[in-house]
PDB file of N, CA and C in Angstrom:
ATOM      1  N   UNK A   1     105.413 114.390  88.598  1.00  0.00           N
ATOM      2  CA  UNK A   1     104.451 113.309  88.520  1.00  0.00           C
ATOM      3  C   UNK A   1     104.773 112.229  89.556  1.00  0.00           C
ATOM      4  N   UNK A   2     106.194 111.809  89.700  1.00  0.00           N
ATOM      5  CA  UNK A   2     106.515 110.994  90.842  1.00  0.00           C
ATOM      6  C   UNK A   2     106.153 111.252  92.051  1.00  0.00           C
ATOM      7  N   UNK A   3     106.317 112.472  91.782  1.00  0.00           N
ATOM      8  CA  UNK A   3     106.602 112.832  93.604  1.00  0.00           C
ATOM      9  C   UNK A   3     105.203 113.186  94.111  1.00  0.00           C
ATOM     10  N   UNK A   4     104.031 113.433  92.898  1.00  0.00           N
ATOM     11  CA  UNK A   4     102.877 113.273  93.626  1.00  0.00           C
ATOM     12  C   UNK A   4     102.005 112.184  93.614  1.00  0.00           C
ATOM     13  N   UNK A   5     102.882 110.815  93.123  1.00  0.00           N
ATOM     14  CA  UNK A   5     102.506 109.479  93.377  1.00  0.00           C
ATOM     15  C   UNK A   5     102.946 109.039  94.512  1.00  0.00           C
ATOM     16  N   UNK A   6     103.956 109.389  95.038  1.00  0.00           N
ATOM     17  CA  UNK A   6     104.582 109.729  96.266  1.00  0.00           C
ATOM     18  C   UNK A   6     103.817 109.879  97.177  1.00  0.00           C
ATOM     19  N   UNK A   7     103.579 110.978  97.394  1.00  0.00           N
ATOM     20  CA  UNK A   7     103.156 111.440  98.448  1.00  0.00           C
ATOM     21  C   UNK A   7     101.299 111.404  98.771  1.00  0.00           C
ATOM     22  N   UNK A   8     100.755 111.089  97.037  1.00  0.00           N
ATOM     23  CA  UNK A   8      99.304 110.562  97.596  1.00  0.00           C
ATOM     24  C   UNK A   8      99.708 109.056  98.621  1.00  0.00           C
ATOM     25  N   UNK A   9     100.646 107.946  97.936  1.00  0.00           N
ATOM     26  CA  UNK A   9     100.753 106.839  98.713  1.00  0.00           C
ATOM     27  C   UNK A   9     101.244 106.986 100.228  1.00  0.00           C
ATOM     28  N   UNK A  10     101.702 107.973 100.382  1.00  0.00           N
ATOM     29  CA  UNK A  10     102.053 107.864 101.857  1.00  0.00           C
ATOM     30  C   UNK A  10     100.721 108.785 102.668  1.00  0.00           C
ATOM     31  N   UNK A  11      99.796 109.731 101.825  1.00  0.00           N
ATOM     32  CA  UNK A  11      98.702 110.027 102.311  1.00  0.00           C
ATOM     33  C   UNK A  11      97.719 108.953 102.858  1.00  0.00           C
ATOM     34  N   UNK A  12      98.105 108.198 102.056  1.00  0.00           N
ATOM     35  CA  UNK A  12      96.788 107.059 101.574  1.00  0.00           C
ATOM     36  C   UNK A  12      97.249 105.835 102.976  1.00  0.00           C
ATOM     37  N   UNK A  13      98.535 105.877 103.000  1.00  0.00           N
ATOM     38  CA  UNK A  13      99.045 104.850 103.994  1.00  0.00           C
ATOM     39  C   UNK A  13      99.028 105.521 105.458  1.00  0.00           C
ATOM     40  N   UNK A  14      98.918 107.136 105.456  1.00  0.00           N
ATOM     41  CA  UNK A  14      98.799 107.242 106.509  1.00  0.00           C
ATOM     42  C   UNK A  14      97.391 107.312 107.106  1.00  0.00           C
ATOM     43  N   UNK A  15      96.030 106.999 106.629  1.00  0.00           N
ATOM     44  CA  UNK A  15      94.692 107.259 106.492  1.00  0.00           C
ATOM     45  C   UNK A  15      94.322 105.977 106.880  1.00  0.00           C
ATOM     46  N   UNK A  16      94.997 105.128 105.987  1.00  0.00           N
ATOM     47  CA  UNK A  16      94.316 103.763 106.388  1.00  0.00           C
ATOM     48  C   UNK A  16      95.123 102.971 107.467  1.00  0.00           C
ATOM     49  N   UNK A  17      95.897 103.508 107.951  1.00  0.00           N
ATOM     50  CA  UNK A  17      97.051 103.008 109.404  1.00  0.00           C
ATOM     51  C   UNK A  17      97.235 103.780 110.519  1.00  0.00           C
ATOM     52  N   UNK A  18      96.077 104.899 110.992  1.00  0.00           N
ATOM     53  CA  UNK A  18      96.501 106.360 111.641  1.00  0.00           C
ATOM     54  C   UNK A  18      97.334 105.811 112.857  1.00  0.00           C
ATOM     55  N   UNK A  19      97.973 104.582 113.008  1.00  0.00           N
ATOM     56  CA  UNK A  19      99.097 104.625 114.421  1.00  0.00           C
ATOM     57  C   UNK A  19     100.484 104.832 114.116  1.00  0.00           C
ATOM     58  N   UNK A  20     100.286 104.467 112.327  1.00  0.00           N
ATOM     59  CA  UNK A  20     101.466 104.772 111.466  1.00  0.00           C
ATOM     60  C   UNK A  20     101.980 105.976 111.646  1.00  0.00           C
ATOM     61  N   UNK A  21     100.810 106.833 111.506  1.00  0.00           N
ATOM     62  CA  UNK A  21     100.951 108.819 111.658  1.00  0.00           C
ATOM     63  C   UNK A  21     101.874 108.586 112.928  1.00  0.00           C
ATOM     64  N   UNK A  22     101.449 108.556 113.820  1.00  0.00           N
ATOM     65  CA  UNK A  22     102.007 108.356 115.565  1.00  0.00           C
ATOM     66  C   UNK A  22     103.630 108.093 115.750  1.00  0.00           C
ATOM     67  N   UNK A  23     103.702 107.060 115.076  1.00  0.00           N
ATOM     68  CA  UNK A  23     104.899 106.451 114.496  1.00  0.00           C
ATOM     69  C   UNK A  23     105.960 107.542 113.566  1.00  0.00           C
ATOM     70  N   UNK A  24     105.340 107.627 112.826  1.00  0.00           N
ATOM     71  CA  UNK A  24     106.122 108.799 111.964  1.00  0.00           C
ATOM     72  C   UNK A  24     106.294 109.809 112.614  1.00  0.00           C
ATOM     73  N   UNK A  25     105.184 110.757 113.545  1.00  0.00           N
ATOM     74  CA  UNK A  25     105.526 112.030 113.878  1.00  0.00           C
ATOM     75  C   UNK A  25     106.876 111.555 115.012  1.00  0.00           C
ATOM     76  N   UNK A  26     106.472 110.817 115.751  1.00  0.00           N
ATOM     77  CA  UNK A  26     107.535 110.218 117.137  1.00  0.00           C
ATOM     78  C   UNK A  26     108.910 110.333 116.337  1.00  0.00           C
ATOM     79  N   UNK A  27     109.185 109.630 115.289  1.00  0.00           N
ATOM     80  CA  UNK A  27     110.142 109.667 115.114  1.00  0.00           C
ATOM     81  C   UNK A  27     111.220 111.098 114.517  1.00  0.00           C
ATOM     82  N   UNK A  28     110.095 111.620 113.533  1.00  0.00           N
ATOM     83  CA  UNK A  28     110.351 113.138 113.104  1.00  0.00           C
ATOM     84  C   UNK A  28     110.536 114.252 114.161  1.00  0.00           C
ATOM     85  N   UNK A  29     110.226 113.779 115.361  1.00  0.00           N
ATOM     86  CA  UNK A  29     110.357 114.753 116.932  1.00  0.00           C
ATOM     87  C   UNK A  29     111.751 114.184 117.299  1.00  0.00           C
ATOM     88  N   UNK A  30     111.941 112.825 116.918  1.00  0.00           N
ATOM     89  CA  UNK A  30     113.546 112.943 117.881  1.00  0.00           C
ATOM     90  C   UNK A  30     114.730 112.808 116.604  1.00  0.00           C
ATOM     91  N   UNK A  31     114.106 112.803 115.190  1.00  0.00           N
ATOM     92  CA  UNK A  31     115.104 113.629 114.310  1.00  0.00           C
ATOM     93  C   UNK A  31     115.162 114.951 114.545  1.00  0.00           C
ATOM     94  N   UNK A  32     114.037 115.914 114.488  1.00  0.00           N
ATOM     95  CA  UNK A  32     114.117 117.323 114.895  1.00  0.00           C
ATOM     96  C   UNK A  32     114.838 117.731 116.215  1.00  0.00           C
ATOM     97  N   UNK A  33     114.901 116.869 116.839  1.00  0.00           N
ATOM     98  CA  UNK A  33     115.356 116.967 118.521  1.00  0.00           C
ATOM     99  C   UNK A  33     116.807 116.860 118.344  1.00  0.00           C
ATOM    100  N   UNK A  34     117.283 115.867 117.878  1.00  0.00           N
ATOM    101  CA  UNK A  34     119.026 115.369 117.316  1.00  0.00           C
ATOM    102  C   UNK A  34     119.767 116.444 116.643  1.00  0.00           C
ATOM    103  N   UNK A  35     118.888 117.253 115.424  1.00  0.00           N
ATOM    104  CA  UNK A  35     119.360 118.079 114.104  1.00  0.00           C
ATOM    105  C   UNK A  35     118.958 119.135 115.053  1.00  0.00           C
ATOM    106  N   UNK A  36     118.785 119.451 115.849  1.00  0.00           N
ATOM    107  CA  UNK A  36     118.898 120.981 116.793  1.00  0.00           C
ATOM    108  C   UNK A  36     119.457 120.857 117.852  1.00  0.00           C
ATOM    109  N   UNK A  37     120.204 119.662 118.190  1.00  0.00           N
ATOM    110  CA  UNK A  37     120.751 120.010 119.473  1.00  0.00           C
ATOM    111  C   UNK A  37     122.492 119.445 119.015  1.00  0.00           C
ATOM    112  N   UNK A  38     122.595 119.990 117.808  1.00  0.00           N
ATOM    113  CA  UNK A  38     123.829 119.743 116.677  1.00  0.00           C
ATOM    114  C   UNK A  38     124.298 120.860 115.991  1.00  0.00           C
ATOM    115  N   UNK A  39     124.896 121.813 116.625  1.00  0.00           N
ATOM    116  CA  UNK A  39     125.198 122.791 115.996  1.00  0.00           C
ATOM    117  C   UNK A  39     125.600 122.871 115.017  1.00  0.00           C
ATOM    118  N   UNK A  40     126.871 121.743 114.403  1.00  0.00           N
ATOM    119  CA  UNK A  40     127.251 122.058 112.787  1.00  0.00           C
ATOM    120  C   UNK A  40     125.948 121.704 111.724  1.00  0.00           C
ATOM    121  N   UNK A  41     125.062 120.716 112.165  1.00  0.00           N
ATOM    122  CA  UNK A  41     124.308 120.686 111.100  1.00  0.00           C
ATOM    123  C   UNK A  41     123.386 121.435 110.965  1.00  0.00           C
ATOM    124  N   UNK A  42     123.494 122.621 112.151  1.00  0.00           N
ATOM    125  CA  UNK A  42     121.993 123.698 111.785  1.00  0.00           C
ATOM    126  C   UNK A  42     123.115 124.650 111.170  1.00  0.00           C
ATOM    127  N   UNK A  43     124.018 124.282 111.370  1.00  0.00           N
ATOM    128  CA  UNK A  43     125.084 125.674 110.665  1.00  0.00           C
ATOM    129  C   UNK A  43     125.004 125.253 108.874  1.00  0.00           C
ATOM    130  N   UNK A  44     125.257 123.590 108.803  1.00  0.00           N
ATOM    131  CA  UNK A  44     125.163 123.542 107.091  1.00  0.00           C
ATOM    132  C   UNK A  44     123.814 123.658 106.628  1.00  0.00           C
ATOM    133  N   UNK A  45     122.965 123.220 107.526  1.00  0.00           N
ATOM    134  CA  UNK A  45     121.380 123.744 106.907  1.00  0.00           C
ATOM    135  C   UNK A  45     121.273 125.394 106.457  1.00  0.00           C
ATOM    136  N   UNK A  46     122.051 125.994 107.471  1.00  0.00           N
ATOM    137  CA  UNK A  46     121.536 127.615 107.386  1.00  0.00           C
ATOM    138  C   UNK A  46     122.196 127.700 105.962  1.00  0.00           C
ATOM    139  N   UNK A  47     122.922 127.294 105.560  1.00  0.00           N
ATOM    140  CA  UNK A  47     124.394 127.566 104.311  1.00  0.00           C
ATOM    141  C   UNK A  47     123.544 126.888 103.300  1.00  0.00           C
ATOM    142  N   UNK A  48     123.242 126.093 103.352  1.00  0.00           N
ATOM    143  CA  UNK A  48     122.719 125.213 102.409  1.00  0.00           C
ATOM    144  C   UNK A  48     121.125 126.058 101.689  1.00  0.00           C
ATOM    145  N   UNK A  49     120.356 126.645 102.758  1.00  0.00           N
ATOM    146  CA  UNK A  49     119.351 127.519 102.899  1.00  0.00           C
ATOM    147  C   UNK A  49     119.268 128.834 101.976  1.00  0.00           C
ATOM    148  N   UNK A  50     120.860 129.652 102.712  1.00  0.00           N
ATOM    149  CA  UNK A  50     121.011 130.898 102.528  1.00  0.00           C
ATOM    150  C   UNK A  50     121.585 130.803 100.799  1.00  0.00           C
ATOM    151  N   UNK A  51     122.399 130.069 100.398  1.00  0.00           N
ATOM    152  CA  UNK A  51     122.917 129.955  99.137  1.00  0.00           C
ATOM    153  C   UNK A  51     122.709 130.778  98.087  1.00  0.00           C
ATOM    154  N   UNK A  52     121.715 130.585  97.485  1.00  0.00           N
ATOM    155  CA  UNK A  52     121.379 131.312  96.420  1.00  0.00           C
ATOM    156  C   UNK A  52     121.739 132.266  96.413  1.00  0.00           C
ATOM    157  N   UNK A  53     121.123 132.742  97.652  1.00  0.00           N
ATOM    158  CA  UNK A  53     121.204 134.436  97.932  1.00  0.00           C
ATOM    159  C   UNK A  53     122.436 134.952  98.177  1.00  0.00           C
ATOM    160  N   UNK A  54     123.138 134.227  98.541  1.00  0.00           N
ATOM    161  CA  UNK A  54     125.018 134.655  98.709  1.00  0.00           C
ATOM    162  C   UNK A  54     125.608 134.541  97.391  1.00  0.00           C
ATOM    163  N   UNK A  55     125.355 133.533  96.622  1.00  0.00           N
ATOM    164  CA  UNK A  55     125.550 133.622  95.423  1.00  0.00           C
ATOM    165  C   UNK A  55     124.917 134.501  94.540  1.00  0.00           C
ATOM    166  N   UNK A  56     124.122 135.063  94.756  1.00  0.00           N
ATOM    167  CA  UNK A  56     123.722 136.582  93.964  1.00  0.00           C
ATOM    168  C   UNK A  56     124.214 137.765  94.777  1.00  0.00           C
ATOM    169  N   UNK A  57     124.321 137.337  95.795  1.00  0.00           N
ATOM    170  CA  UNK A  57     125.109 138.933  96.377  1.00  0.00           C
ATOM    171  C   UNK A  57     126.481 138.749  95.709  1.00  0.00           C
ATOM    172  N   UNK A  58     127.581 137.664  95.998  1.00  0.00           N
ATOM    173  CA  UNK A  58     128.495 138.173  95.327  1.00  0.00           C
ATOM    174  C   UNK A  58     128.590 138.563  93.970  1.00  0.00           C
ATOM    175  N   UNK A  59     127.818 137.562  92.816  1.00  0.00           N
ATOM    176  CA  UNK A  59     127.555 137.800  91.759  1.00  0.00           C
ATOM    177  C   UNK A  59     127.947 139.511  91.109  1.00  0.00           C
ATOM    178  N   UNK A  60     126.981 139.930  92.401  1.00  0.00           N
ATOM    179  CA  UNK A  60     126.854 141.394  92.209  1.00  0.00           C
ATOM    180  C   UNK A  60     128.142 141.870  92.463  1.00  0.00           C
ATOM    181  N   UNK A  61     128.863 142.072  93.188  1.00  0.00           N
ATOM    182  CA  UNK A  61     129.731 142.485  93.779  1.00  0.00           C
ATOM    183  C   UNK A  61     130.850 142.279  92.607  1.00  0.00           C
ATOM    184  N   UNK A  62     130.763 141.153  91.494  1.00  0.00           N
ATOM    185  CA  UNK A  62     132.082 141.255  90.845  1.00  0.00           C
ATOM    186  C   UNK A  62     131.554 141.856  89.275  1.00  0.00           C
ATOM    187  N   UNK A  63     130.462 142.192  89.000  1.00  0.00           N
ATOM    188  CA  UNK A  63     130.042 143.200  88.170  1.00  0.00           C
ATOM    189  C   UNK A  63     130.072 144.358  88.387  1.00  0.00           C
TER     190      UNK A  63
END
């Protein structure tokens, strides 16, 4: 319920401000730009990502 009060308000703020959008994407391009040209943190993303699934492979492995 929060999180789609959330995110209508930032719909709603980005509709009625579209230089805001501009603003936001600019900045989300040179976070994306920073977090890929950073190898350990695409390495803990991938880990962070893959998880589950390593944790059910071993799972398996000790049954």
């Amino acid at each position: 319920m929060i999180a789609r009060l959330i995110v209508g308000a930032l719909l709603g703020l980005l509709v009625a401000y579209p230089a805001l959008a501009a603003v936001l994407l600019a900045a989300l391009g040179t976070a994306l730009t920073a977090a890929v040209s950073y190898p350990p943190l695409l390495a803990a993303a991938a880990g962070a990502w893959a998880w589950p699934a390593i944790g059910r492979t071993v799972r398996g492995w000790r049954s």
